[in-house]
C-alpha atoms as a PDB file:
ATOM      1  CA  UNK A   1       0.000   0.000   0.000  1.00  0.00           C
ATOM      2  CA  UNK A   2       1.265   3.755  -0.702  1.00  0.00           C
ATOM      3  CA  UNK A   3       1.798   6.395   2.129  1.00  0.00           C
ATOM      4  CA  UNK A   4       0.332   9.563   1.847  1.00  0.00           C
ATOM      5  CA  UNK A   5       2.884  12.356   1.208  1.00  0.00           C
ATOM      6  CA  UNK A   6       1.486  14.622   3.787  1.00  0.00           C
ATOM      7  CA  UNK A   7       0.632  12.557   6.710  1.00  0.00           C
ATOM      8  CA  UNK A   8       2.129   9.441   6.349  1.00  0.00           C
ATOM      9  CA  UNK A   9      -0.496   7.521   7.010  1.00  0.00           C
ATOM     10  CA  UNK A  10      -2.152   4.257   4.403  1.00  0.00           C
ATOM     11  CA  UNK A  11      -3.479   5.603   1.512  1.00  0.00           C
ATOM     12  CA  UNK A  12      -4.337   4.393  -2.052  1.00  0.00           C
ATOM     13  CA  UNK A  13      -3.017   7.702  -3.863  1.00  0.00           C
ATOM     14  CA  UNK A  14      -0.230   9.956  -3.473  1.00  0.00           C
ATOM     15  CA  UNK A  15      -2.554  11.896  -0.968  1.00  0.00           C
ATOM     16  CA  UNK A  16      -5.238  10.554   1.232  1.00  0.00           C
ATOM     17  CA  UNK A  17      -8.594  11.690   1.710  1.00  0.00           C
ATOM     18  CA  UNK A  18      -8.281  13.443   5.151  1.00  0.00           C
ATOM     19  CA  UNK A  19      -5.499  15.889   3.789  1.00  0.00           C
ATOM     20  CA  UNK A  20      -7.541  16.579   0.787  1.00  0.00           C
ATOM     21  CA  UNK A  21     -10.506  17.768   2.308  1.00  0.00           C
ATOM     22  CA  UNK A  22      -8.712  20.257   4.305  1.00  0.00           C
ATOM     23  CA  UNK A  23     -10.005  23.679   3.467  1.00  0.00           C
ATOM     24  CA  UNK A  24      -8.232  27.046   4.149  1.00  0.00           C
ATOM     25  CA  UNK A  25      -9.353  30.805   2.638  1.00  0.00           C
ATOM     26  CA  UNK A  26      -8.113  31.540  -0.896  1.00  0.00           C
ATOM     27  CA  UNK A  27      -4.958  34.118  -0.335  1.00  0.00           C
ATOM     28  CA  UNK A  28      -5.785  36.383  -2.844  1.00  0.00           C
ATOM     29  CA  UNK A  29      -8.888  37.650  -1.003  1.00  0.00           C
ATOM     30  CA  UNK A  30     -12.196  37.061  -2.489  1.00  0.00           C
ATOM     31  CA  UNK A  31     -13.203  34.934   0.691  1.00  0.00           C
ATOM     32  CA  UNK A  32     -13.841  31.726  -0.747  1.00  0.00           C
ATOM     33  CA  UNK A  33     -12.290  28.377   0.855  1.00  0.00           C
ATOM     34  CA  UNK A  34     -10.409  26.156  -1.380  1.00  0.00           C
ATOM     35  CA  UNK A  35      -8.240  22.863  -0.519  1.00  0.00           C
ATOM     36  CA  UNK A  36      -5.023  23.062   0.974  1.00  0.00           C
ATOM     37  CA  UNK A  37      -3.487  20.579  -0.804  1.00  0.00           C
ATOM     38  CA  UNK A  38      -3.489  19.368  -4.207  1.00  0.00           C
ATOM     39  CA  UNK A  39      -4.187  15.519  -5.318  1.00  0.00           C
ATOM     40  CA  UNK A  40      -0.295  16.042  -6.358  1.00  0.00           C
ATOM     41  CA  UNK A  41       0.373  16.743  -2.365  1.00  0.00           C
ATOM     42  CA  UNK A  42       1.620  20.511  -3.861  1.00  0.00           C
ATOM     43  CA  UNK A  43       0.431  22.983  -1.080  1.00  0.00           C
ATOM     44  CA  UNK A  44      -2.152  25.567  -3.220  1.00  0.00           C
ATOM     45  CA  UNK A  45      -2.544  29.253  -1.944  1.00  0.00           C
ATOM     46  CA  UNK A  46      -5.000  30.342  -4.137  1.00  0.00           C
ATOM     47  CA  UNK A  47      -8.114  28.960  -5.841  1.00  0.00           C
ATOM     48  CA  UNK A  48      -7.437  28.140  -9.723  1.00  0.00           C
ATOM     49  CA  UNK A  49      -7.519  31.493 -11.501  1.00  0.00           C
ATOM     50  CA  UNK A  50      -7.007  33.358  -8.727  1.00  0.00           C
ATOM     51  CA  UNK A  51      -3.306  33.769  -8.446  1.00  0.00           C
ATOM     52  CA  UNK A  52      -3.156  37.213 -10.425  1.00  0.00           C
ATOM     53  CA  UNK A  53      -5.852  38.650  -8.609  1.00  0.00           C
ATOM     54  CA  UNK A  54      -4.080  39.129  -5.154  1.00  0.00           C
ATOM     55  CA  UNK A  55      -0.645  40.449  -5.579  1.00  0.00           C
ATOM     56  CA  UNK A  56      -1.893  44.289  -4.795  1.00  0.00           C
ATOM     57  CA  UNK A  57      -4.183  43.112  -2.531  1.00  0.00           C
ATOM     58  CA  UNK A  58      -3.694  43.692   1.620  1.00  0.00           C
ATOM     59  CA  UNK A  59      -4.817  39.698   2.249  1.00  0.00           C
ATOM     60  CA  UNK A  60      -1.977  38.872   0.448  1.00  0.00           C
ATOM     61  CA  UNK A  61       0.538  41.322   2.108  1.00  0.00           C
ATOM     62  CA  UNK A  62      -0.274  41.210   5.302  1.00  0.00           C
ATOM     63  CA  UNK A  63      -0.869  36.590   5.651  1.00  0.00           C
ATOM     64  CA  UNK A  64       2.636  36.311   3.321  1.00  0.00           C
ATOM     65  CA  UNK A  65       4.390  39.372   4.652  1.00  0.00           C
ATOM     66  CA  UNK A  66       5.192  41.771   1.621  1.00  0.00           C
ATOM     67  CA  UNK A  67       4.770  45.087   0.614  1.00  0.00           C
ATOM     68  CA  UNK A  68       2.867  46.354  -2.141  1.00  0.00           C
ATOM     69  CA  UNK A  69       6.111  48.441  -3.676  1.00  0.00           C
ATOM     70  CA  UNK A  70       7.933  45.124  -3.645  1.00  0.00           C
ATOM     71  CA  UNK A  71       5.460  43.022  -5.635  1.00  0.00           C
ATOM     72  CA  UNK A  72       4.359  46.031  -7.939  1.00  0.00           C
ATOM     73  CA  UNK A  73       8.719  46.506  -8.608  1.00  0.00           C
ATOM     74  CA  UNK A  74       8.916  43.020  -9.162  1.00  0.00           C
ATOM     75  CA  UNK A  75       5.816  42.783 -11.538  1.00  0.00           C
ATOM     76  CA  UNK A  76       6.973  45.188 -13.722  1.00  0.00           C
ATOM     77  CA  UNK A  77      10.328  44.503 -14.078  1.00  0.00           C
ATOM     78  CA  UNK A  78       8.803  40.462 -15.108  1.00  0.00           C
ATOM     79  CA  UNK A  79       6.416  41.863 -17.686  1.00  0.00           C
ATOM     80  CA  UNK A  80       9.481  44.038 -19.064  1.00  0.00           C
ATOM     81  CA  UNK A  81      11.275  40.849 -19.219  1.00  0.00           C
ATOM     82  CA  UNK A  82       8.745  38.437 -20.819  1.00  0.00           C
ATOM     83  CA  UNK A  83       7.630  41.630 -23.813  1.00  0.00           C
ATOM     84  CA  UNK A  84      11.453  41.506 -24.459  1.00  0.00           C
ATOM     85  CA  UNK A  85      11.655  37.340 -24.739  1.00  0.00           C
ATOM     86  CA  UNK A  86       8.733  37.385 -26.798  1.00  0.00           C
ATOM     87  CA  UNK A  87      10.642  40.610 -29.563  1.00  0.00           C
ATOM     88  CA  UNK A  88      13.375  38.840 -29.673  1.00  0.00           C
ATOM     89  CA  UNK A  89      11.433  35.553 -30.129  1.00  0.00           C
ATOM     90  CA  UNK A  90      12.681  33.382 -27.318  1.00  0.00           C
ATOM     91  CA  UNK A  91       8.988  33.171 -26.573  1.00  0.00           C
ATOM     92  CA  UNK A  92       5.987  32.200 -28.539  1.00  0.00           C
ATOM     93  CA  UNK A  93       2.706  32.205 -28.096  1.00  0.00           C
ATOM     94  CA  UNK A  94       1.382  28.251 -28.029  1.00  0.00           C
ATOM     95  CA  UNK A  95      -1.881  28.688 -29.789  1.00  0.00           C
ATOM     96  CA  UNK A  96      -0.760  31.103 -32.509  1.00  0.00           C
ATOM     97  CA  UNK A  97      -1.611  29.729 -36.181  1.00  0.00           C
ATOM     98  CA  UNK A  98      -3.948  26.605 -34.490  1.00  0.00           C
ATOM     99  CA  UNK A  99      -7.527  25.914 -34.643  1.00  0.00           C
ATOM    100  CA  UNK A 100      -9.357  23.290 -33.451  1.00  0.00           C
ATOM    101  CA  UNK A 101      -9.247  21.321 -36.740  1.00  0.00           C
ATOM    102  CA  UNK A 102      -5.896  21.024 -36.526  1.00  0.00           C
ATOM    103  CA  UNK A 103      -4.513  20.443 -32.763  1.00  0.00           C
ATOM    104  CA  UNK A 104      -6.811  18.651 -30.358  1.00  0.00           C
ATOM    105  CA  UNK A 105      -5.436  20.631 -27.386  1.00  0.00           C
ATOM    106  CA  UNK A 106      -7.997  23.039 -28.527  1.00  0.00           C
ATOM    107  CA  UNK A 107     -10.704  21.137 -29.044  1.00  0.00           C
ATOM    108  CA  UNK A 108     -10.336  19.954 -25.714  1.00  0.00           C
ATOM    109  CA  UNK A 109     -10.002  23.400 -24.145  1.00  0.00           C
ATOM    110  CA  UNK A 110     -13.040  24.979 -26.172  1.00  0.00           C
ATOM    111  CA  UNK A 111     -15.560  22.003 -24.959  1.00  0.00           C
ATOM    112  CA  UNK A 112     -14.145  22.148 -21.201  1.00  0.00           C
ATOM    113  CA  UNK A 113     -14.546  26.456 -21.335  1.00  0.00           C
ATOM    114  CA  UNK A 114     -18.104  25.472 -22.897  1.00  0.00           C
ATOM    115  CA  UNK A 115     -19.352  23.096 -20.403  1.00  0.00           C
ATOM    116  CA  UNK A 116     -18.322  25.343 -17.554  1.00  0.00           C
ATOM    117  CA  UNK A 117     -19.679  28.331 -18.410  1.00  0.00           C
ATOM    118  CA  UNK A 118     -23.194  26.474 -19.515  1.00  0.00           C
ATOM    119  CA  UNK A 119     -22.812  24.874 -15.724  1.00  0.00           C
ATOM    120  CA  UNK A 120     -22.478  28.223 -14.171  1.00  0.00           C
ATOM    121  CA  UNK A 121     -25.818  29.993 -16.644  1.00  0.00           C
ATOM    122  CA  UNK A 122     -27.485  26.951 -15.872  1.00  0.00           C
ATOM    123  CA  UNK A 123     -26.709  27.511 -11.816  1.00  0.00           C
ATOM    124  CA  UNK A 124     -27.149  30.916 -11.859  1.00  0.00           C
ATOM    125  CA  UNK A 125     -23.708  32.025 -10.890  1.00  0.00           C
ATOM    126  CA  UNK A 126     -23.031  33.967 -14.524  1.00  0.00           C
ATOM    127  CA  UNK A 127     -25.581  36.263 -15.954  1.00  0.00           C
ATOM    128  CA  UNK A 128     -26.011  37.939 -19.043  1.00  0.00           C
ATOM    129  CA  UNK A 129     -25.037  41.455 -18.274  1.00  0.00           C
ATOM    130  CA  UNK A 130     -27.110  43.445 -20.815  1.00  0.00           C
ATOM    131  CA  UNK A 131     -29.950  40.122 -21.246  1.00  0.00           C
ATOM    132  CA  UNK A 132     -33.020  42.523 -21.438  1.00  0.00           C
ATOM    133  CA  UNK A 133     -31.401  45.897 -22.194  1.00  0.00           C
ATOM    134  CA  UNK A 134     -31.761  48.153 -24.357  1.00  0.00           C
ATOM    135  CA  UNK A 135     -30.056  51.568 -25.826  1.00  0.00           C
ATOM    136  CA  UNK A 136     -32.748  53.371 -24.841  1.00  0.00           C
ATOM    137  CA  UNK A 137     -32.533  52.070 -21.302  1.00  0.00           C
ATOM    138  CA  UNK A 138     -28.810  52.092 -21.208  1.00  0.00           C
ATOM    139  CA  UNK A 139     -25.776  54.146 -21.891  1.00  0.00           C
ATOM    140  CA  UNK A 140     -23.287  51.512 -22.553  1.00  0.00           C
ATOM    141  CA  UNK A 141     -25.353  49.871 -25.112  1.00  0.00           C
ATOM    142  CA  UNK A 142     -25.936  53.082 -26.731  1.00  0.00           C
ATOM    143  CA  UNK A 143     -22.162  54.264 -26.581  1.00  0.00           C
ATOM    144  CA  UNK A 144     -21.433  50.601 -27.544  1.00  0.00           C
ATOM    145  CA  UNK A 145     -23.671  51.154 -30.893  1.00  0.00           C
ATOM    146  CA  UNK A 146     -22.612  54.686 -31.924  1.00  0.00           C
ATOM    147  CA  UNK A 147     -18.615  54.118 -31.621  1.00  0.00           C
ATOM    148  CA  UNK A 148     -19.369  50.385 -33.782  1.00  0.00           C
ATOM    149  CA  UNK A 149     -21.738  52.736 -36.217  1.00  0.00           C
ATOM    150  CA  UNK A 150     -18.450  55.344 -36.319  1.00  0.00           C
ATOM    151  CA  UNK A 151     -16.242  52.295 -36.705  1.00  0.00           C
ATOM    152  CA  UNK A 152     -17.625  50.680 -39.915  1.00  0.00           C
ATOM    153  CA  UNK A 153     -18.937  54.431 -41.275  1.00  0.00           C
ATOM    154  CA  UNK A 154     -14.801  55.510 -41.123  1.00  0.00           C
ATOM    155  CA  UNK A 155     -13.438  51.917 -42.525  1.00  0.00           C
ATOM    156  CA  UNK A 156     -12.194  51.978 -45.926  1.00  0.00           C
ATOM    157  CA  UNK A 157     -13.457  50.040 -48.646  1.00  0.00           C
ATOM    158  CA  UNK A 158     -10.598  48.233 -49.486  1.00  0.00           C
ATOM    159  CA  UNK A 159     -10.149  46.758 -46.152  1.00  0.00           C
ATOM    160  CA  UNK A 160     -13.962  45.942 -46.085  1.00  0.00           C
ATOM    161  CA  UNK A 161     -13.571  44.057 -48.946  1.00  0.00           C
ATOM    162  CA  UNK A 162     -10.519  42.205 -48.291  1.00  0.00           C
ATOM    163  CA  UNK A 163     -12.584  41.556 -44.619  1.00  0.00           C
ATOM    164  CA  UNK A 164     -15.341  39.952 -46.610  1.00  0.00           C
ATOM    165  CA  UNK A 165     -12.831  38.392 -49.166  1.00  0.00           C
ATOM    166  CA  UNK A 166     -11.193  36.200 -46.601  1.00  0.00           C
ATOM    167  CA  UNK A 167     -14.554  34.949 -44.963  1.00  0.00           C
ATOM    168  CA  UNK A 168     -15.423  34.057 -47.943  1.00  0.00           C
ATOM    169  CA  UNK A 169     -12.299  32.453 -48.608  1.00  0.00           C
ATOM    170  CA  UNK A 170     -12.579  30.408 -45.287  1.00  0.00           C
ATOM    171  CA  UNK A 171     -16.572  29.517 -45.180  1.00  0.00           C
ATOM    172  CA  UNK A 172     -15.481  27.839 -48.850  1.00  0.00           C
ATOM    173  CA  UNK A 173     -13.250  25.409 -47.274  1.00  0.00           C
ATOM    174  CA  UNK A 174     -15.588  25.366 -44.439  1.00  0.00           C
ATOM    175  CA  UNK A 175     -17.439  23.523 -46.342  1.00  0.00           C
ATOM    176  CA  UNK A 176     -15.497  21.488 -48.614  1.00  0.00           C
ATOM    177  CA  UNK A 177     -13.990  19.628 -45.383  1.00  0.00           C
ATOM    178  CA  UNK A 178     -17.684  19.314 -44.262  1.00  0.00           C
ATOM    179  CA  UNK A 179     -16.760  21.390 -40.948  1.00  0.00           C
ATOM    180  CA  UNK A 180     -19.724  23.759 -42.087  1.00  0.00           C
ATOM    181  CA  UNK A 181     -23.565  22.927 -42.975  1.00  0.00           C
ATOM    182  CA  UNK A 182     -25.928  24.731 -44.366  1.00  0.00           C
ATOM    183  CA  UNK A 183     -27.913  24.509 -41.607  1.00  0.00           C
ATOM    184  CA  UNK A 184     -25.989  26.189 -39.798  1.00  0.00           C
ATOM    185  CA  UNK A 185     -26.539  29.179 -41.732  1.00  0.00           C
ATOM    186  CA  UNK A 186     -27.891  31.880 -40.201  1.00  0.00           C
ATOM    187  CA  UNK A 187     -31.553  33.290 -40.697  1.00  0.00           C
ATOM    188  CA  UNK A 188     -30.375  36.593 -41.324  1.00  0.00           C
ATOM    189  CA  UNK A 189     -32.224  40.093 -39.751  1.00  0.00           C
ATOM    190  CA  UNK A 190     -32.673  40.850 -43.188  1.00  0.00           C
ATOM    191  CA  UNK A 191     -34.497  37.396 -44.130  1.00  0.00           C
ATOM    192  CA  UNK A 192     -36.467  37.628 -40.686  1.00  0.00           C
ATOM    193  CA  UNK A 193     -37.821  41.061 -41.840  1.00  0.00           C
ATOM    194  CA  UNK A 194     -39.146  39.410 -45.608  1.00  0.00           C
ATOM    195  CA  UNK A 195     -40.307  36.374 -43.612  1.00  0.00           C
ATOM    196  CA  UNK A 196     -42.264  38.504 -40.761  1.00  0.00           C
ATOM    197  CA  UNK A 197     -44.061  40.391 -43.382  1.00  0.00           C
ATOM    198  CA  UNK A 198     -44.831  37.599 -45.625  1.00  0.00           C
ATOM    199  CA  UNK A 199     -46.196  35.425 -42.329  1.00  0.00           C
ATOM    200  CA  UNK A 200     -48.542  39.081 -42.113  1.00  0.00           C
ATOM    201  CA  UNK A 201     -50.055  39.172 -45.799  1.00  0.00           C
ATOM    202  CA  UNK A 202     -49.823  35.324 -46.315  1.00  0.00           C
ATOM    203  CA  UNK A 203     -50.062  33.073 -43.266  1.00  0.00           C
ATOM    204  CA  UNK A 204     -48.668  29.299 -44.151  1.00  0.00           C
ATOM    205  CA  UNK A 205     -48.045  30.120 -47.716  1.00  0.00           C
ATOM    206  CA  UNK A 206     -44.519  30.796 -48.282  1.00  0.00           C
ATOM    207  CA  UNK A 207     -41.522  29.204 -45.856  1.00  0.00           C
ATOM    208  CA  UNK A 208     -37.822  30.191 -45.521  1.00  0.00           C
ATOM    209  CA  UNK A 209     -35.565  27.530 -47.181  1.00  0.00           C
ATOM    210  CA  UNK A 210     -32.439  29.332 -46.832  1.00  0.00           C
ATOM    211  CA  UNK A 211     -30.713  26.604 -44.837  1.00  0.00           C
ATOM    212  CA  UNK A 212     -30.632  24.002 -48.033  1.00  0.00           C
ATOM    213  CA  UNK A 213     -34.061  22.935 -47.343  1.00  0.00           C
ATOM    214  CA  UNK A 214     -35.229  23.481 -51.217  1.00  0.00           C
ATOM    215  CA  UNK A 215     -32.623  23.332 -54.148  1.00  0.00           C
ATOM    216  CA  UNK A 216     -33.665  24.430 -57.683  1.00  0.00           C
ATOM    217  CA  UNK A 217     -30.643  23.230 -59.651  1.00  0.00           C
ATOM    218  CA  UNK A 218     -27.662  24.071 -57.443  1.00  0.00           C
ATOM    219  CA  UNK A 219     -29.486  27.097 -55.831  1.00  0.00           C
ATOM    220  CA  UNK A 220     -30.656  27.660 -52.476  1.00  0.00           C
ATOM    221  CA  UNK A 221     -33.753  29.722 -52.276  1.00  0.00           C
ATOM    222  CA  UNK A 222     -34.152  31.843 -49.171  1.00  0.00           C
ATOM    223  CA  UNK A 223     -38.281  31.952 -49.224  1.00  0.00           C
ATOM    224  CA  UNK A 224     -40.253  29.255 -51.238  1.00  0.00           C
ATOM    225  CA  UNK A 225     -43.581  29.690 -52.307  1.00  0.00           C
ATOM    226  CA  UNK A 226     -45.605  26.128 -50.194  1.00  0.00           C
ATOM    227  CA  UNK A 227     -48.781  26.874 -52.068  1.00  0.00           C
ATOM    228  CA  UNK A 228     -48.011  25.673 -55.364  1.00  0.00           C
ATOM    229  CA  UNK A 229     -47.325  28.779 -57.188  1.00  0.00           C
ATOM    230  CA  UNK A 230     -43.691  28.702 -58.692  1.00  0.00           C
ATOM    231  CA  UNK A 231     -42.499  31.875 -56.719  1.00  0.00           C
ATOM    232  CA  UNK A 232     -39.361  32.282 -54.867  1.00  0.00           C
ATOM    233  CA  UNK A 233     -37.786  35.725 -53.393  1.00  0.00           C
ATOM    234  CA  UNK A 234     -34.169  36.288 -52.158  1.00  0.00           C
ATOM    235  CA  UNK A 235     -32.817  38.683 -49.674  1.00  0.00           C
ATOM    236  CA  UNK A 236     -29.496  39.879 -50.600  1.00  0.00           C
ATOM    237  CA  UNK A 237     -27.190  41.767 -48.272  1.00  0.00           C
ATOM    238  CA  UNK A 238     -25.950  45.248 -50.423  1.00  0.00           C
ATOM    239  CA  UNK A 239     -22.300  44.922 -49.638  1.00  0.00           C
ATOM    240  CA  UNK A 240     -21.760  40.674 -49.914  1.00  0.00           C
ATOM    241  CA  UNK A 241     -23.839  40.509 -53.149  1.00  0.00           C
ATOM    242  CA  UNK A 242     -22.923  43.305 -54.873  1.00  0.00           C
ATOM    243  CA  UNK A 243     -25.468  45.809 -55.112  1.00  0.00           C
ATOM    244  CA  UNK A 244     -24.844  48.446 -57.852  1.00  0.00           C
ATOM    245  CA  UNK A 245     -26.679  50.821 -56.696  1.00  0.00           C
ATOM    246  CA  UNK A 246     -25.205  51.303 -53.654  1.00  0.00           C
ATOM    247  CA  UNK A 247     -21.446  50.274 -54.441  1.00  0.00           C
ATOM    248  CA  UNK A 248     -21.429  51.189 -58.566  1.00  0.00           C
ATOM    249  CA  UNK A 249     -17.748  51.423 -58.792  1.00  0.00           C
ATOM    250  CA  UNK A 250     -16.613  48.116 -57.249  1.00  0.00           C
ATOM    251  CA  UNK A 251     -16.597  44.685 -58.997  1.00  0.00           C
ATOM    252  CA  UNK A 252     -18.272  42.172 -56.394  1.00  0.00           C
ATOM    253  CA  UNK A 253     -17.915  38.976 -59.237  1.00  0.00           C
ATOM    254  CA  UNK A 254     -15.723  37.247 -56.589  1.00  0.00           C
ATOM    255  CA  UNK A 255     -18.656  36.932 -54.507  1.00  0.00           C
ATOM    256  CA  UNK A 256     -21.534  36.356 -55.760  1.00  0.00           C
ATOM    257  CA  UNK A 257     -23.377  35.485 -59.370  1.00  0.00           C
ATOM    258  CA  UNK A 258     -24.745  38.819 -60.960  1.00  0.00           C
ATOM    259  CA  UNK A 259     -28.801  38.709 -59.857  1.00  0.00           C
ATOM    260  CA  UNK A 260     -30.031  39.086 -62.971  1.00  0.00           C
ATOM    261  CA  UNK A 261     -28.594  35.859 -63.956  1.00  0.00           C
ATOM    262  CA  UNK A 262     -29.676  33.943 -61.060  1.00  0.00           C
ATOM    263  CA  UNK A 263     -33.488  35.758 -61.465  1.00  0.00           C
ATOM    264  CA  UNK A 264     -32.908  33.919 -65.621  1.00  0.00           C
ATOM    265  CA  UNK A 265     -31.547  30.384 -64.411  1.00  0.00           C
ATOM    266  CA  UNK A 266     -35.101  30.438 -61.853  1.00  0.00           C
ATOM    267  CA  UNK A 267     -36.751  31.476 -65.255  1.00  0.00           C
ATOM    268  CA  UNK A 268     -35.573  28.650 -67.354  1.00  0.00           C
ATOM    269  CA  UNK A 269     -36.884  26.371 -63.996  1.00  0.00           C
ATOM    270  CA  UNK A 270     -40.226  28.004 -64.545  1.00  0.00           C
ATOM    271  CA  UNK A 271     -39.965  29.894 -61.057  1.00  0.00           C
ATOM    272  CA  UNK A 272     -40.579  33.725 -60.763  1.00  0.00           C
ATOM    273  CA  UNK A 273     -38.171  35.225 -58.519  1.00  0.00           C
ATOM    274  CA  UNK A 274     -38.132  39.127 -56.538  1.00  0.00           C
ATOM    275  CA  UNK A 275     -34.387  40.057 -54.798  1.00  0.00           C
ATOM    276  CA  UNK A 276     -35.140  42.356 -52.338  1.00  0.00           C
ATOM    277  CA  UNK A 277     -32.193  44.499 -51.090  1.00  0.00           C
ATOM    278  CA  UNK A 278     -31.034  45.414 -47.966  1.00  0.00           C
ATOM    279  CA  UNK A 279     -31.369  49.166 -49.358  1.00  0.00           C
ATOM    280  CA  UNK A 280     -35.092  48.424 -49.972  1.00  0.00           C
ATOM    281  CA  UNK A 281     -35.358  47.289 -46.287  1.00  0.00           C
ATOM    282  CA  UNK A 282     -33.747  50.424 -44.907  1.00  0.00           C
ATOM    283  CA  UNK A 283     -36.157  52.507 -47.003  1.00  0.00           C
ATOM    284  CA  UNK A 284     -39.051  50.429 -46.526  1.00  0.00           C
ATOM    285  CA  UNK A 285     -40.236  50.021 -50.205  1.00  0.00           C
ATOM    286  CA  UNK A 286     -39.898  46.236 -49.480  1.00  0.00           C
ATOM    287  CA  UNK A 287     -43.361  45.905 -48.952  1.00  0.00           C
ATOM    288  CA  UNK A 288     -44.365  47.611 -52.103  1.00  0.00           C
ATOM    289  CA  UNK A 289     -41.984  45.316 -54.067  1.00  0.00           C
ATOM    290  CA  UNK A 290     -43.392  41.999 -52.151  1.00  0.00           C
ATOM    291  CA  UNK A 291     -46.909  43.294 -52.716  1.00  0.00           C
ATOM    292  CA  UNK A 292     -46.756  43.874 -56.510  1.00  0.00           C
ATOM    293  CA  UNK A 293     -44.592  40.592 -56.690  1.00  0.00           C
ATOM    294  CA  UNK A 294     -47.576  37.988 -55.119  1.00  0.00           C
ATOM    295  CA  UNK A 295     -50.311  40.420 -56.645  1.00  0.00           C
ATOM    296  CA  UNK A 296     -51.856  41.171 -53.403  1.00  0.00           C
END
């Protein structure tokens, strides 16, 4: 039989029962108890996570006897040391260049984070901060919205489009290595909006399809007449399909097929087809179009 490391006394592991259920307070504070030892027998001061948060704090100072200057000195001068190692590449950052179809590690991080942060919604000890708020209610959602509505109104159009030129790029071999479905598409605000209205003037008669539910030839319509009439509409986003009316100096090709072709190849199917913009939206002349489209 093994001998516990800390005790001595008969154990089956390294350290017996007894000495793990030892609690003492976590040093860096926060007043929550945590073991003393380790299953290793390593004696653990703070709770897992915790370790960073105490080294200003008076707990720490005044149950391990330093002083504030002393740790703040000696924190600087390490984080002066480590940005240097890490110029001059003696350090590197693990993760860099990795995703979680190519290194496990990752995968095996991502679900554990997951899991854990489910387990604390699901207990109530995480909340959504701003779950039920609004900008009209509050400031930081509102100051939140205006600097991201400054932030995309001042980014250039070259970097936008080299932005949308590399997720394209990457949801392509998405899903050519089957990592990506269409069903996991998302049903966009934009679809939601066509969808809501046509629910309004024409309950049960059309459905949205965008997630590969209905296929005419190799395209995806995103609402499908169920009725039997041979109607479909699309809802295309301005800047990702190429909307000439709002970008007429830019050539979108790399994108997306020019509508008017894709509004032909449904013709050739025998299927009647509206693209409504995301301009139209915006200006709210989508209804007009929808209405004159299904002959209301």
């Amino acid at each position: 039989m093994k001998r516990c490391c800390i005790c001595d006394d008969i154990s089956k592991n390294k350290v017996c029962n007894a000495c793990l259920s030892i609690t003492v307070f976590c040093a860096c504070g926060c007043g929550q108890l945590r073991t003393k030892y380790s299953k290793s027998g390593k004696f653990r001061k703070f709770i897992h996570g915790h370790n960073g948060k105490g080294k200003n704090s008076n707990f720490y100072h005044k149950n391990y006897g330093r002083t504030k200057e002393v740790d703040l000195e000696k924190y600087i001068k390490q984080s002066e040391t480590r940005k240097k190692k890490f110029v001059d590449e003696e350090l590197k950052i693990w993760n860099k260049g990795l995703t979680k179809e190519v290194d496990r590690r990752l995968i095996k991080i991502s679900r554990k984070s997951s899991e854990t942060k489910k387990k604390k919604f699901a207990n109530g000890e995480s909340k959504i901060w701003n779950k039920g708020l609004t900008k009209e209610t509050d400031e930081r959602i509102a100051k939140g919205g205006r600097k991201l509505s400054e932030t995309i109104a001042n980014t250039p159009i070259e970097t936008k489009l080299e932005r949308y030129k590399r997720i394209s790029e990457t949801v392509r071999e998405q899903f050519r290595l089957g990592l990506r479905k269409l069903s996991s598409v998302k049903f966009t605000k934009l679809n939601k909006t066509i969808q809501t209205y046509l629910d309004d003037i024409q309950l049960n008669k059309w459905k949205y399809t965008g997630k590969g539910e209905v296929w005419i030839s190799n395209m995806n319509p995103d609402h499908f007449n169920i009725n039997g009439e041979k109607k479909v509409i699309e809802g295309n986003g301005c800047f990702f399909h190429g909307c000439k009316s709002c970008f007429p100096n830019i050539n979108f090709t790399r994108f997306k097929n020019n509508s008017l072709e894709r509004i032909a190849k449904y013709k050739q199917y025998g299927y009647d087809c509206l693209i409504v913009w995301e301009h139209d939206i915006h200006n709210r002349k989508y209804k007009q179009l929808i209405d004159n489209f299904i002959k209301i």
